[in-house]
C-alpha atoms as a PDB file:
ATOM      1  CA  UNK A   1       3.739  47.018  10.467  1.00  0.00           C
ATOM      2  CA  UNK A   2       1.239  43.885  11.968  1.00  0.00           C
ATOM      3  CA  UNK A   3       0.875  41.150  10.806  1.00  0.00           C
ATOM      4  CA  UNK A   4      -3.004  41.797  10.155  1.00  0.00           C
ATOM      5  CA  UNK A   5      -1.542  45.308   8.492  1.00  0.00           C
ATOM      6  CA  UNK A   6       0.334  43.296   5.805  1.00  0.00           C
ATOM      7  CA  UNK A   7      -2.759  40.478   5.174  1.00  0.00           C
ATOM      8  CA  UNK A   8      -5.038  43.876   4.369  1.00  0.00           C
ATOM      9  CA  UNK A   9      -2.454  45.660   1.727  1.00  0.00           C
ATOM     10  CA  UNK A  10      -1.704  42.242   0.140  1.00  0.00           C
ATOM     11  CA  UNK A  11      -4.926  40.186   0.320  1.00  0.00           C
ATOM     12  CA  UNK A  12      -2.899  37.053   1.612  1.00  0.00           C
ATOM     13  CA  UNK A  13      -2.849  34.917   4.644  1.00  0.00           C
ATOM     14  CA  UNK A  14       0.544  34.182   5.998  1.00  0.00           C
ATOM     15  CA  UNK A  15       1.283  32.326   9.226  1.00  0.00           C
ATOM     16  CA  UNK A  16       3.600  33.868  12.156  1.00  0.00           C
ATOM     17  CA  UNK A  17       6.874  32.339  10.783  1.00  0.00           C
ATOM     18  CA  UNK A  18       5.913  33.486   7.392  1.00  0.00           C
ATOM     19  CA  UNK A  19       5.397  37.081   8.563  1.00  0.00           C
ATOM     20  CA  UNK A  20       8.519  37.630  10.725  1.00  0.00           C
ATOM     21  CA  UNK A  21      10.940  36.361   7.972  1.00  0.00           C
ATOM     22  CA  UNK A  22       8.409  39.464   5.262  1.00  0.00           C
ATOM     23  CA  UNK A  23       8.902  41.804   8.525  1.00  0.00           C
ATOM     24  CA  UNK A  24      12.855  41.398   8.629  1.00  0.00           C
ATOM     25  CA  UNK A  25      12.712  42.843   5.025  1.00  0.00           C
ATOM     26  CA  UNK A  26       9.909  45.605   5.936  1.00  0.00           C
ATOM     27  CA  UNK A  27      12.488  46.749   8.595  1.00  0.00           C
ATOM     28  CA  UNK A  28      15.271  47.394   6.360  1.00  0.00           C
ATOM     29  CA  UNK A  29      13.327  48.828   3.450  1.00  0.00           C
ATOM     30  CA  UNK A  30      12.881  52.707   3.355  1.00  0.00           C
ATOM     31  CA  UNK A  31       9.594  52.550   2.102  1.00  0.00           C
ATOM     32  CA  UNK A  32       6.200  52.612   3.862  1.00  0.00           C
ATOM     33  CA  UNK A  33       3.595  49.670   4.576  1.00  0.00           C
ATOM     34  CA  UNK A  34       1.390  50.590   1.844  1.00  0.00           C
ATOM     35  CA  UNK A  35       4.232  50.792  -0.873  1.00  0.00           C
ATOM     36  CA  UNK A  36       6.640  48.082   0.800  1.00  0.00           C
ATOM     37  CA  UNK A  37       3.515  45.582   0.165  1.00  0.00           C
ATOM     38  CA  UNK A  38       3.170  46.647  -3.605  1.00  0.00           C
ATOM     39  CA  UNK A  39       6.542  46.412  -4.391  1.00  0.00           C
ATOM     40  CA  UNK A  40       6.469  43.533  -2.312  1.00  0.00           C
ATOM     41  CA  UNK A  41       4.100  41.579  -4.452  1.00  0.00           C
ATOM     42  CA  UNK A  42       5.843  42.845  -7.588  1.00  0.00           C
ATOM     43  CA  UNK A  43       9.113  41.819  -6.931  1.00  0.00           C
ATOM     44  CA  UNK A  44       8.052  37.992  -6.439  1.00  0.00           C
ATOM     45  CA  UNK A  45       7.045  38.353  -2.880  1.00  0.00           C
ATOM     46  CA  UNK A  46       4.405  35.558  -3.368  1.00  0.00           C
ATOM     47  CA  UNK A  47       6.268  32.948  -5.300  1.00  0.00           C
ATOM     48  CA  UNK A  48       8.898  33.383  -2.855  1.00  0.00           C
ATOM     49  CA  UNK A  49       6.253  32.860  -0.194  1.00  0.00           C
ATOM     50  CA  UNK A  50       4.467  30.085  -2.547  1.00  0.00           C
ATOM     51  CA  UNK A  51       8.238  28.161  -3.151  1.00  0.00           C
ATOM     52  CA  UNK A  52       8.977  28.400   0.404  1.00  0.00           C
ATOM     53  CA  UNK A  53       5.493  26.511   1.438  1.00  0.00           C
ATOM     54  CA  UNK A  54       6.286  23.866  -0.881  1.00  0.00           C
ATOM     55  CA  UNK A  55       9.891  23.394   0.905  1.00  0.00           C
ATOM     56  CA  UNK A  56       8.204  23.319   4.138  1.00  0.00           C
ATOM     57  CA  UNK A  57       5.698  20.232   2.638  1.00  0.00           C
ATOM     58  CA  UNK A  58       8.383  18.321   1.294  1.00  0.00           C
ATOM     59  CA  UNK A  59      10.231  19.081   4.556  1.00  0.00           C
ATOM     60  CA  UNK A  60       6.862  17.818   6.496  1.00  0.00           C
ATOM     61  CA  UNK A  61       6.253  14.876   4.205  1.00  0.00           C
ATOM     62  CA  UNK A  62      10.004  13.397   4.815  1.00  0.00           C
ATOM     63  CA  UNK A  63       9.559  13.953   8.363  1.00  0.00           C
ATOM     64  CA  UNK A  64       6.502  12.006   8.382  1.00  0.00           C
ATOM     65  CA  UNK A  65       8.038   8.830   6.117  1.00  0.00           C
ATOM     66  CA  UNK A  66      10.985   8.500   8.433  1.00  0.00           C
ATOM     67  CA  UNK A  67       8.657   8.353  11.476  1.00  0.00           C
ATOM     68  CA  UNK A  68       6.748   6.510   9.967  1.00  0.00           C
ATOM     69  CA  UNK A  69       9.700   4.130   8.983  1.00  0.00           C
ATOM     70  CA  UNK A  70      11.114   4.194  12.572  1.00  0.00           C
ATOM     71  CA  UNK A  71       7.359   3.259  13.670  1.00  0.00           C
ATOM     72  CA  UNK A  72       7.042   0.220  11.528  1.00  0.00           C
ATOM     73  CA  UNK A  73      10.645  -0.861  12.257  1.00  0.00           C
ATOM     74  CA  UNK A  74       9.440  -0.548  16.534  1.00  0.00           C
ATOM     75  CA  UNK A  75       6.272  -2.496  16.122  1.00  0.00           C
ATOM     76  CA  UNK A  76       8.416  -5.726  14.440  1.00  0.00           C
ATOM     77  CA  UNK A  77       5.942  -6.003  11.365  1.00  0.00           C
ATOM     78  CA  UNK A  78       6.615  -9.912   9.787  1.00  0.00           C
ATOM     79  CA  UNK A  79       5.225 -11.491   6.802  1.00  0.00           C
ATOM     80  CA  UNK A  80       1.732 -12.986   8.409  1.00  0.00           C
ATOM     81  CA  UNK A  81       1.658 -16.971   8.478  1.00  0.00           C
ATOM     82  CA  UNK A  82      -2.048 -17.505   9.612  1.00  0.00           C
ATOM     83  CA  UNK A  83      -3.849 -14.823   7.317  1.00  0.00           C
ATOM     84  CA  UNK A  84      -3.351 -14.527   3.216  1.00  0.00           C
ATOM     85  CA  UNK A  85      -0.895 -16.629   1.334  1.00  0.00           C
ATOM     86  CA  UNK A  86       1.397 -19.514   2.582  1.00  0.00           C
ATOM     87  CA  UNK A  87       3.778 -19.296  -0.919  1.00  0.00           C
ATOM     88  CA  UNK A  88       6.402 -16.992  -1.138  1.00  0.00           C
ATOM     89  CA  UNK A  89       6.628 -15.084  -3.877  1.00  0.00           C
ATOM     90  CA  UNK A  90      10.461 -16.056  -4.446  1.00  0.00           C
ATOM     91  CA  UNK A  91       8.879 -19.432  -4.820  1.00  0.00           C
ATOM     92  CA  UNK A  92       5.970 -19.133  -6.962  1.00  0.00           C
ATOM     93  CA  UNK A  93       8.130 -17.248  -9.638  1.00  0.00           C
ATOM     94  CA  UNK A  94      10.558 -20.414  -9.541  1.00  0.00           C
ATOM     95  CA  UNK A  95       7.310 -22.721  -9.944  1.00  0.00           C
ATOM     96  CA  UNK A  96       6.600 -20.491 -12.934  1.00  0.00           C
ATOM     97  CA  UNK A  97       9.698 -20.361 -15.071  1.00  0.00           C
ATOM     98  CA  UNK A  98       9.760 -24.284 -14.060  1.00  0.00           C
ATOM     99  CA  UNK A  99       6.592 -24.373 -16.339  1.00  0.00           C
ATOM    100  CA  UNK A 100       8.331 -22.871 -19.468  1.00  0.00           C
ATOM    101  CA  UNK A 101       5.520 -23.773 -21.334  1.00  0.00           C
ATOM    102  CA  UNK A 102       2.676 -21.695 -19.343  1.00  0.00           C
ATOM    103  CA  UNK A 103       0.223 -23.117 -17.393  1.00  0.00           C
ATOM    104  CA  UNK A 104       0.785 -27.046 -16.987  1.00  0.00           C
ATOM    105  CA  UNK A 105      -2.884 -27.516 -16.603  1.00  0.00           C
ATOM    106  CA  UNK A 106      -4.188 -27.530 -20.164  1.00  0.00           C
ATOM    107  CA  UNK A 107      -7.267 -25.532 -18.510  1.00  0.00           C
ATOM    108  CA  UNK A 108      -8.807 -24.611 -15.016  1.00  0.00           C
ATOM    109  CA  UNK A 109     -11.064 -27.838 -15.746  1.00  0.00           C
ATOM    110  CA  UNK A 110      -7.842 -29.827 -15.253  1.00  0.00           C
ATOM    111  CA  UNK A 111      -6.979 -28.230 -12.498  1.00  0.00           C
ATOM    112  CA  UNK A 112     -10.307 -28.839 -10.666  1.00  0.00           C
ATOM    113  CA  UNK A 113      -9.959 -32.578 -11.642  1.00  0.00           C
ATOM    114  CA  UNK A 114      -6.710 -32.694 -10.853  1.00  0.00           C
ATOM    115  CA  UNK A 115      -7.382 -31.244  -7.228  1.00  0.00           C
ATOM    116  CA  UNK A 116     -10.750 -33.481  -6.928  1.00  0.00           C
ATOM    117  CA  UNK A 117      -8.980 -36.744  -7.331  1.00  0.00           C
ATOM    118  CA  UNK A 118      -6.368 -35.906  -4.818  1.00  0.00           C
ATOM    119  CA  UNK A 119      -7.831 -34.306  -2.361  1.00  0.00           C
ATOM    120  CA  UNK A 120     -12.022 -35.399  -2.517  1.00  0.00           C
ATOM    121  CA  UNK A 121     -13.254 -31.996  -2.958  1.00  0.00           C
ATOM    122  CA  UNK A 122     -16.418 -31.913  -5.959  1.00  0.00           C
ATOM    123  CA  UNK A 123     -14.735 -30.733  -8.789  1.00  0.00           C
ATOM    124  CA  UNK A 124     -17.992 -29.028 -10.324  1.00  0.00           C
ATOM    125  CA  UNK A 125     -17.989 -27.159  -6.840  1.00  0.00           C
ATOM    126  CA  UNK A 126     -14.201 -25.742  -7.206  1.00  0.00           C
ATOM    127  CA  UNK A 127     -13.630 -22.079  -8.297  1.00  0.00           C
ATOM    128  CA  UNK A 128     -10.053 -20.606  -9.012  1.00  0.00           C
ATOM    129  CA  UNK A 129      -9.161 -17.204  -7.398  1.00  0.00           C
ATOM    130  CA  UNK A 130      -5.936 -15.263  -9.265  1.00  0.00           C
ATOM    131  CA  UNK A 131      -6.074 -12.751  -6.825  1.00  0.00           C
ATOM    132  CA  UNK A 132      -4.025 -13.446  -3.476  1.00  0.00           C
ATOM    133  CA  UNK A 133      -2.802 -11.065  -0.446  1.00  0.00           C
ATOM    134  CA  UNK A 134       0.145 -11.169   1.894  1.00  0.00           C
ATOM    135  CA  UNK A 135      -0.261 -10.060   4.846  1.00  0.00           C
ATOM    136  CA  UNK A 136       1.490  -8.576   7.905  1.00  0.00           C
ATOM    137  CA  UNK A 137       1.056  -8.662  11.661  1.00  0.00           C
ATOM    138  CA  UNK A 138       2.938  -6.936  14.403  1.00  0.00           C
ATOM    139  CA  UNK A 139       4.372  -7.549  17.731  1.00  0.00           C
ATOM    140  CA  UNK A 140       1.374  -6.047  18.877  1.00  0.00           C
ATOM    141  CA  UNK A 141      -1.113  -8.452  17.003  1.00  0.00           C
ATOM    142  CA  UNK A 142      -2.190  -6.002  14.382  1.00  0.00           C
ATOM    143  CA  UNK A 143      -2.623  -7.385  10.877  1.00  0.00           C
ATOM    144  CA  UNK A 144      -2.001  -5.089   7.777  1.00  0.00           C
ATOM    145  CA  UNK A 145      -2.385  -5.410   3.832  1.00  0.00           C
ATOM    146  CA  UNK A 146       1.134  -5.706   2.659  1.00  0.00           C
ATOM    147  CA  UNK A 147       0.447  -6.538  -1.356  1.00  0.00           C
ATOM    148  CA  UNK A 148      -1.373  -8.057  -3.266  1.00  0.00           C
ATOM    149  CA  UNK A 149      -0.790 -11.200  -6.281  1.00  0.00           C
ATOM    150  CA  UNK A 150      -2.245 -12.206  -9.355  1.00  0.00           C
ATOM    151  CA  UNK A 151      -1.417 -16.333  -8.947  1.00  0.00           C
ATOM    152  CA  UNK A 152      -2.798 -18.740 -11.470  1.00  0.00           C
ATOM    153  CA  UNK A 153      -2.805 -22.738 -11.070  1.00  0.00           C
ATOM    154  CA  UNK A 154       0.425 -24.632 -11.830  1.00  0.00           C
ATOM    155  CA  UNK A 155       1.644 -28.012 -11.909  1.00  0.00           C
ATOM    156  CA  UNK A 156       5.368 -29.478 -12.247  1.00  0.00           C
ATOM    157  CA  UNK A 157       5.032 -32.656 -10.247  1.00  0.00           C
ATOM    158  CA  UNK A 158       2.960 -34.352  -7.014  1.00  0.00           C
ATOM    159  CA  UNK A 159       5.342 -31.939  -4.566  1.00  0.00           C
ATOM    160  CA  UNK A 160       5.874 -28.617  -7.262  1.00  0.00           C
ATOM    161  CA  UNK A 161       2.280 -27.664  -7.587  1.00  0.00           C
ATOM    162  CA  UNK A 162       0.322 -24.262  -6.299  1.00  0.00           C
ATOM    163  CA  UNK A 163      -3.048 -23.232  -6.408  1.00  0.00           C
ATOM    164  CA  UNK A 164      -5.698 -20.776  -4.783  1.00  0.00           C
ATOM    165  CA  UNK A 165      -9.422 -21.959  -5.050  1.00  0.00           C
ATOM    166  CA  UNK A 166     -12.191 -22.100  -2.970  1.00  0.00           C
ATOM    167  CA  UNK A 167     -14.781 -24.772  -2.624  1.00  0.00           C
ATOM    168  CA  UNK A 168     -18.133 -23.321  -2.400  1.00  0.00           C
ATOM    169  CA  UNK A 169     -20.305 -24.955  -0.097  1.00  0.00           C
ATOM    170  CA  UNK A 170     -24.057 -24.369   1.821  1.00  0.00           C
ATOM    171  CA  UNK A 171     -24.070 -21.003   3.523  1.00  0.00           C
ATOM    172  CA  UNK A 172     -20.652 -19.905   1.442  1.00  0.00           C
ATOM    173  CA  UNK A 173     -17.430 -21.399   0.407  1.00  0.00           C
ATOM    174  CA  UNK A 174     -14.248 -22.844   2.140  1.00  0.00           C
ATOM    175  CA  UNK A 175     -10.667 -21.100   0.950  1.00  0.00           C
ATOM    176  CA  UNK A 176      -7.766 -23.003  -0.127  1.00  0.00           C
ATOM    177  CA  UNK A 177      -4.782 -22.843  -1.269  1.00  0.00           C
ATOM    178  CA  UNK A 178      -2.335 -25.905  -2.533  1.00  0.00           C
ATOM    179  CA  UNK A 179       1.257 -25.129  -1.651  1.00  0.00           C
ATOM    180  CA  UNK A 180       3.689 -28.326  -2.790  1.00  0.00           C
ATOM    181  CA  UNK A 181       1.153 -30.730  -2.162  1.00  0.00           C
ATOM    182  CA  UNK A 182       0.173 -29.702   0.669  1.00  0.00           C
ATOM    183  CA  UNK A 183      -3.405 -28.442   1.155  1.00  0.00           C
ATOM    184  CA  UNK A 184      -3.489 -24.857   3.516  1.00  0.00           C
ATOM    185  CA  UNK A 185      -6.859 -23.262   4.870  1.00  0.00           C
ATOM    186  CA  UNK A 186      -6.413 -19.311   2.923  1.00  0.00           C
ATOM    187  CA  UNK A 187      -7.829 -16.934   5.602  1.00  0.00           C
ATOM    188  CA  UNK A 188      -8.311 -13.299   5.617  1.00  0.00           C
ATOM    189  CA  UNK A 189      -8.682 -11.002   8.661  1.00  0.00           C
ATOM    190  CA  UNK A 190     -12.167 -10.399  10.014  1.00  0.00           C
ATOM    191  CA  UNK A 191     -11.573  -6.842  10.163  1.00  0.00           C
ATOM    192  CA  UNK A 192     -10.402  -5.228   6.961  1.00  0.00           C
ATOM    193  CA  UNK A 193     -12.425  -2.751   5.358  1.00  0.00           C
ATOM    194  CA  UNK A 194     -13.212  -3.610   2.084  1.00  0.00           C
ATOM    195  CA  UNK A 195     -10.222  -0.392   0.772  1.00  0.00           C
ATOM    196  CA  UNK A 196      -8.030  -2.405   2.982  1.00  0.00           C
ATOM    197  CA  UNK A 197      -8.608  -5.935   1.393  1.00  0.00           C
END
């Protein structure tokens, strides 16, 4: 029996590999193509043929998560330091249980003041931004979208402090972010699609 003989009795579509392993069983069977494909199909031919797809998938997608593993672990990919967030996340969740009480600012008002008098920004011109990305880059220069943070404005002292704001400004606004008293231009990459961001 051909291959195209077996797809016209049984309606299906099988690949090459498929077939030879549905020919090894035609060859031992006494019965002809026409009856070998009905009793084929009755005895579970298909969900065989269905279950054995879905082995080959799971096979396929493995295969393609250690590659791609191995791929990232080649190409050296490191926690970005000119592009997203300058605080670690280990050490924005100690900031946070420092302020057991929530939010030291009593309100994003305070914060803006707060930020005004210390660094000379307008504090009517000041906007908060929760949401924050880290970022990776390769040893080939290539930037990537690692995660992304919800951050809100906190204050334990002069050098325990974070904050993500941007100033807005003619033609746009300026992106900051306050790490431990210390002021740090946020940038994002140029090139990101807007999925990516």
């Amino acid at each position: 029996m051909m291959l195209s003989e077996f797809e016209k009795l049984t309606g299906l579509e099988v690949t090459t590999a498929e077939y030879e392993k549905i020919e090894a069983e035609y060859m031992e069977s006494p019965d002809d193509k026409a009856k070998f494909c009905k009793m084929w199909l009755k005895k579970g031919g298909l969900q065989r043929l269905h279950n054995a797809r879905l082995e080959e998938i799971e096979h396929l997608k493995k295969t393609i998560e250690d590659l791609e593993h191995k791929l990232d672990e080649e190409q050296d990919w490191q926690i970005s330091h000119k592009y997203g967030t300058h605080y670690q996340k280990t050490s924005y969740d100690h900031l946070t249980k420092r302020c057991s009480n929530g939010h030291q600012f009593e309100s994003e008002a305070k914060a803006a003041e707060f930020i005004s008098s210390q660094y000379g920004f307008d504090k009517d011109r000041i906007v908060f931004i929760h949401d924050v990305e880290v970022y990776e880059t390769n040893r080939h220069g290539i930037t990537r979208l690692k995660e992304r943070l919800t951050r809100f404005p906190y204050y334990v002292g002069c050098r325990a402090n974070y904050a993500r704001f941007d100033v807005r400004c003619c033609g746009g606004s300026m992106q900051w972010e306050l790490v431990d008293g210390a002021l740090k231009d946020y940038s994002t990459p140029p090139f990101l699609s807007d999925e990516e961001q």
